[in-house]
Protein backbone atom coordinates (compact mmCIF):
# COMPACT_ATOMS: atom_id res chain seq x y z
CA UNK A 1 -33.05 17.13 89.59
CA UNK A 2 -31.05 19.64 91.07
CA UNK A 3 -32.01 22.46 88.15
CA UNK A 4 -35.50 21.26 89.08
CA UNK A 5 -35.59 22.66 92.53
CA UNK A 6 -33.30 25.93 91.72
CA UNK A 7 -35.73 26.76 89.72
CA UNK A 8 -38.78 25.72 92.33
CA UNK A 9 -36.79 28.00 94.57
CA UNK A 10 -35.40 30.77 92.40
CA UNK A 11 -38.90 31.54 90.64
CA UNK A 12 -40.69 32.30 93.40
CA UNK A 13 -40.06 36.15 93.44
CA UNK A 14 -43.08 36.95 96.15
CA UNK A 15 -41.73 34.78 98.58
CA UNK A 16 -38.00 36.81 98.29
CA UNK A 17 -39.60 39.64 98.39
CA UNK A 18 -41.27 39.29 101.41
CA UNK A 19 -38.48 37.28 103.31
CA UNK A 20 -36.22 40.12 102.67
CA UNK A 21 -38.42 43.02 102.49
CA UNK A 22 -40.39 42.72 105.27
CA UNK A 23 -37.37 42.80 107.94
CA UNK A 24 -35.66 45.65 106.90
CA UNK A 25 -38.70 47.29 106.84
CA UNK A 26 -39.42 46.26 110.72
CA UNK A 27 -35.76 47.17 111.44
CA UNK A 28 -35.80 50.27 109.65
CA UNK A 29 -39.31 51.76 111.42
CA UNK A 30 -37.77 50.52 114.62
CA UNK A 31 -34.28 51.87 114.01
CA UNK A 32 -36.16 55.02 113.44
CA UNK A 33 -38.33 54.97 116.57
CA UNK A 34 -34.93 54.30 118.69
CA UNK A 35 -33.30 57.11 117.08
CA UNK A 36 -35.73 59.82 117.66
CA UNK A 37 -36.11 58.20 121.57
CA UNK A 38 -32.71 58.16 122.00
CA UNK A 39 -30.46 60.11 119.78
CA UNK A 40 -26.85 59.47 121.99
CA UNK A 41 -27.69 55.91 121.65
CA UNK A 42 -25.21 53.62 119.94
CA UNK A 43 -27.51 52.84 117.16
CA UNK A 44 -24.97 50.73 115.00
CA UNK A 45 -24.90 48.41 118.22
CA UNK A 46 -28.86 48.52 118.70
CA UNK A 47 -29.08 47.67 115.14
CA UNK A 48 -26.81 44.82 115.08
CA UNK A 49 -28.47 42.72 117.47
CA UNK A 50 -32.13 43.91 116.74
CA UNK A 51 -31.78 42.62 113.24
CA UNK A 52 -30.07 39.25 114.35
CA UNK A 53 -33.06 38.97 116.03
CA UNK A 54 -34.91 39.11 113.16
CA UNK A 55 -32.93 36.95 110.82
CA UNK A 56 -33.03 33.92 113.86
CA UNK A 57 -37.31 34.81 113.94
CA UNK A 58 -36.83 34.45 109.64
CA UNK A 59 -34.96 31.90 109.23
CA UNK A 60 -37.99 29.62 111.01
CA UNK A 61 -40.25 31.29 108.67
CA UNK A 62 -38.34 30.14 105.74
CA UNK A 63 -38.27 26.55 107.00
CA UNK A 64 -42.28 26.57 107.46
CA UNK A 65 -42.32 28.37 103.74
CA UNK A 66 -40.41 25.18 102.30
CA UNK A 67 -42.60 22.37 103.57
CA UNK A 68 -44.73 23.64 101.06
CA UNK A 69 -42.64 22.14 98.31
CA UNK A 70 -42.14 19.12 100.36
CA UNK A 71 -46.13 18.01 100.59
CA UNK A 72 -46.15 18.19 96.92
CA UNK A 73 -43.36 16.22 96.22
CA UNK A 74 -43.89 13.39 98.98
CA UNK A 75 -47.39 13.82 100.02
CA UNK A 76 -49.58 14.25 96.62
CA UNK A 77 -50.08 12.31 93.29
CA UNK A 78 -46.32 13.76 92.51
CA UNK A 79 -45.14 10.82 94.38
CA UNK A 80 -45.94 8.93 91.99
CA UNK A 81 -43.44 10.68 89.32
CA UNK A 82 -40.49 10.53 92.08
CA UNK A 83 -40.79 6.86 92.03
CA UNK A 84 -40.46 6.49 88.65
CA UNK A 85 -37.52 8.38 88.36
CA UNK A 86 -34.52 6.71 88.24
CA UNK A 87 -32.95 8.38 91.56
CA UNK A 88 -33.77 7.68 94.96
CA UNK A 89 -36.77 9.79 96.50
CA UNK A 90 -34.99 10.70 99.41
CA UNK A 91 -32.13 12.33 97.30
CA UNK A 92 -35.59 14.67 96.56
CA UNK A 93 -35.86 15.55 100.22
CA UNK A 94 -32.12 16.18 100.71
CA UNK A 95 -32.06 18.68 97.59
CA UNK A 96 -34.72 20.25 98.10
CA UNK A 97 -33.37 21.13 101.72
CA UNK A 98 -30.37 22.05 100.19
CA UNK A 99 -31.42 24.37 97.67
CA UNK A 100 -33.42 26.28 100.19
CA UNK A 101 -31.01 26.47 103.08
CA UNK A 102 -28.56 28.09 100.48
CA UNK A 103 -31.86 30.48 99.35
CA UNK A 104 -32.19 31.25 103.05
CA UNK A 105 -29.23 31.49 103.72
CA UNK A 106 -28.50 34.35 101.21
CA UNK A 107 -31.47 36.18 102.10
CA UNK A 108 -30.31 36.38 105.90
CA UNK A 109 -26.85 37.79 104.55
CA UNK A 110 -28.22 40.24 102.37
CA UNK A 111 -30.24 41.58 105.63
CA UNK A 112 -27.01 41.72 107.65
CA UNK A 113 -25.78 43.56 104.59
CA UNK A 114 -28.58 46.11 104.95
CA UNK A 115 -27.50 46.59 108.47
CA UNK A 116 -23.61 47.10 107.89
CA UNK A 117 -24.05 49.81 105.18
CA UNK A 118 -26.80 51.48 107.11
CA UNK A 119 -25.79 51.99 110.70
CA UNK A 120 -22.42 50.95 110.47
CA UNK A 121 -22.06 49.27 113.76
CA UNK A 122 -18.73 49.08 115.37
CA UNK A 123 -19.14 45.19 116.57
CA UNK A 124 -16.20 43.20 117.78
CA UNK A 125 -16.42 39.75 115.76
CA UNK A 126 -18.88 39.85 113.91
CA UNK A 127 -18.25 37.57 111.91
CA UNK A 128 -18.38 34.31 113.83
CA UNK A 129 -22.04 35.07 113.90
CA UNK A 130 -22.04 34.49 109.90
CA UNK A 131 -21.77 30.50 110.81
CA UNK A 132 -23.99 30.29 113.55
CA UNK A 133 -26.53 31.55 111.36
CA UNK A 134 -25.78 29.37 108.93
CA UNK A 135 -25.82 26.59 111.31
CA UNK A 136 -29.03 27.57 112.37
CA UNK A 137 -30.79 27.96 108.84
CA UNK A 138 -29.91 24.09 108.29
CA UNK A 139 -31.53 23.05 111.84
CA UNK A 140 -34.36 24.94 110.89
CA UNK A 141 -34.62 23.47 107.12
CA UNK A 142 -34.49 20.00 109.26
CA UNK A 143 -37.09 20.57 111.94
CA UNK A 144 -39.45 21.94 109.19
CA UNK A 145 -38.89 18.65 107.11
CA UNK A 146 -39.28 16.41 110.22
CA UNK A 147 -42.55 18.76 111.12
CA UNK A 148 -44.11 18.15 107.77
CA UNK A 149 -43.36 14.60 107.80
CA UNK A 150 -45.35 13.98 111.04
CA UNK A 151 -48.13 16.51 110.01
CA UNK A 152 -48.34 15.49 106.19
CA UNK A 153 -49.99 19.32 105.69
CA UNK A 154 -48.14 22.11 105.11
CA UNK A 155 -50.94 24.34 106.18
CA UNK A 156 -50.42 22.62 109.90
CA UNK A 157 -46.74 22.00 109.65
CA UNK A 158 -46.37 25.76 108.64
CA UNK A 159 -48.59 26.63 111.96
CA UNK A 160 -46.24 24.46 114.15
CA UNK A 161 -43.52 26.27 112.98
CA UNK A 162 -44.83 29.88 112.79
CA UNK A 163 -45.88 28.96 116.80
CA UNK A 164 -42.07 27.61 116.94
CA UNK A 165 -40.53 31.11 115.66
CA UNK A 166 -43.01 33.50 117.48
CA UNK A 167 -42.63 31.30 120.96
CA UNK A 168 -38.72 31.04 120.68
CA UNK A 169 -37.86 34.53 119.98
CA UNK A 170 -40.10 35.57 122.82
CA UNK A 171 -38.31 33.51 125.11
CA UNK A 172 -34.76 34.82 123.62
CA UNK A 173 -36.15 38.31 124.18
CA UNK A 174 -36.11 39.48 120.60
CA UNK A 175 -39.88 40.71 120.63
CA UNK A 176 -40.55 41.99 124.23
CA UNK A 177 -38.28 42.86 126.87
CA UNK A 178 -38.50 40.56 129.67
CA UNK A 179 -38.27 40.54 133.32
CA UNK A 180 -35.04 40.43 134.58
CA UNK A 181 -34.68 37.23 137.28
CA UNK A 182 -32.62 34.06 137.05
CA UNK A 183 -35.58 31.91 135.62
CA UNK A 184 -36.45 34.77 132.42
CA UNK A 185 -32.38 34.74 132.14
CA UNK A 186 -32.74 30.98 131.86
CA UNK A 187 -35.42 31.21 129.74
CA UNK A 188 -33.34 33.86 127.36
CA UNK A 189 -30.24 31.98 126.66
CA UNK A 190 -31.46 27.84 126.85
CA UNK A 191 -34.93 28.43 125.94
CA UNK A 192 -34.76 27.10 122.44
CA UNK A 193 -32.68 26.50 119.49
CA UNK A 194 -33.28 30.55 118.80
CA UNK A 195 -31.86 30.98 121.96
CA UNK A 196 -29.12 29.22 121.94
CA UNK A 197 -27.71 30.89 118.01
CA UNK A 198 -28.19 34.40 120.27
CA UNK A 199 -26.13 33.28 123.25
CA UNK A 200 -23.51 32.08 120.95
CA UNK A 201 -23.73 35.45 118.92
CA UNK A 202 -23.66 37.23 122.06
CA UNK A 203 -20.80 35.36 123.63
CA UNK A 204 -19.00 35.54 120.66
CA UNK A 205 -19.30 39.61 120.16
CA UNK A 206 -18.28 39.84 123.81
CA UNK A 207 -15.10 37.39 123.60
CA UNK A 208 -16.44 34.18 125.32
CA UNK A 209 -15.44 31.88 123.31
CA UNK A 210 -16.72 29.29 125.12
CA UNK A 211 -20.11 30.69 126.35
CA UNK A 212 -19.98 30.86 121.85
CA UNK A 213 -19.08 27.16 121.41
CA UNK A 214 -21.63 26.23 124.27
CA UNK A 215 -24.46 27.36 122.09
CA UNK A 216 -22.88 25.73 119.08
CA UNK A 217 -22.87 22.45 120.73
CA UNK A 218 -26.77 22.32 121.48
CA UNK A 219 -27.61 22.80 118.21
CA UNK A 220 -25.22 20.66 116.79
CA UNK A 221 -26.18 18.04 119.23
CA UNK A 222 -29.62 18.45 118.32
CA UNK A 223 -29.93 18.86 114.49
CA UNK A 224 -27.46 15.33 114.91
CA UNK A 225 -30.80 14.11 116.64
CA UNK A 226 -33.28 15.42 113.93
CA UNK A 227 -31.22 14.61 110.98
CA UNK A 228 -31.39 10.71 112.71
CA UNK A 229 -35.17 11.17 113.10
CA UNK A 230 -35.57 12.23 109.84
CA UNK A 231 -33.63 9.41 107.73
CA UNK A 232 -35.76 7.02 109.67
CA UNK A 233 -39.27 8.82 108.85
CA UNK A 234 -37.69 9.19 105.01
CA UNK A 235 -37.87 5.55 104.40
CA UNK A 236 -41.60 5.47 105.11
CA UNK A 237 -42.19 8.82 103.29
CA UNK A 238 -40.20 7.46 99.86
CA UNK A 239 -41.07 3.64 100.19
């Protein structure tokens, strides 16, 4: 079972290619665009957070990209073979979120790799935002499998999610600027689950520690809410 989806995962070289690819080209062309507007910017800094911005937008992506594997296992003829193995079905579903929270995982990290060898930014603790993302690739892995549970298509449950990652980063102001009042502020830091990883990442650059652990805490408090969600859909799904 579990060689059976690292290999489901690891195969799919197009889907790699694009998950890592296509951000550091984006941050790259707008790296460049920042450095010819402003040369006496600090670019390392401007890099930094522009491509945490894109890794919290990609990590949703890679959640709606995995539902695909999950209508074929639990919502085509496959079924059929799951229940005749001798393991329980929902041992599928837990794997196979697994497996690709680790792929996604690595993906992100190779993107904040890109960042750290090309601008070099000088960014006071950096590395708490390493487990935030984390934290944040397994919520995502969660809502996507709760999404196409409800949906049953991963066409639609891959739409729900692409709206998901497009509306949230808006909100956390990681695709256009926005205005600058207390309800846009609002908006920017408790907006959604992609806000709250940034106002933890933020926090946590800055020194507030607790401003960090606030952000933490919400999506702790609600993965603990879609992991419950899910185990109860599951038993329908596997029965």
């Amino acid at each position: 079972m579990f060689r059976f989806y690292a290999l489901r995962v690891l195969k799919d070289y197009l889907g790699h290619i694009i998950f890592i690819g296509l951000p550091l080209v984006l941050i790259y062309v707008n790296m460049e665009i920042q450095a010819n507007a402003n040369p006496d910017a600090d670019l390392g800094y401007i890099a930094f957070f522009m491509g945490i911005g894109f890794i919290l937008m990609f990590q949703v992506f890679g959640a709606a990209y995995t539902t695909e594997g999950m209508e074929v296992d639990f919502f085509t003829a496959f079924k059929d073979r799951l229940r005749a193995a001798p393991v329980h079905p929902a041992r599928f579903m837990v794997t196979n979120m697994l497996y690709s929270s680790i792929v996604s995982f690595l993906q992100l990290m190779l993107i904040l790799a890109f960042i750290f060898v090309m601008y070099e930014p000088s960014v006071s603790n950096w590395g708490l935002a390493i487990p935030v993302i984390f934290l944040g690739v397994v919520f995502t892995q969660t809502l996507g499998a709760v999404v196409i549970i409800l949906v049953k298509k991963a066409s639609k449950a891959q739409a729900v999610i692409t709206l998901y990652a497009i509306g949230g980063s808006i909100l956390a102001g990681h695709i256009i600027g926005l205005p600058d009042n207390t309800v846009m502020n609002f908006l920017e830091d408790y907006s959604s689950p992609i806000s709250w990883q940034r106002l933890s990442i933020e926090h946590f650059v800055d020194g507030d520690y607790a401003m960090g652990m606030l952000g933490i805490g919400l999506l702790l408090g609600t993965w603990a809410v879609l992991l419950t969600a899910l185990f109860r859909m599951s038993r329908r799904v596997v029965a």
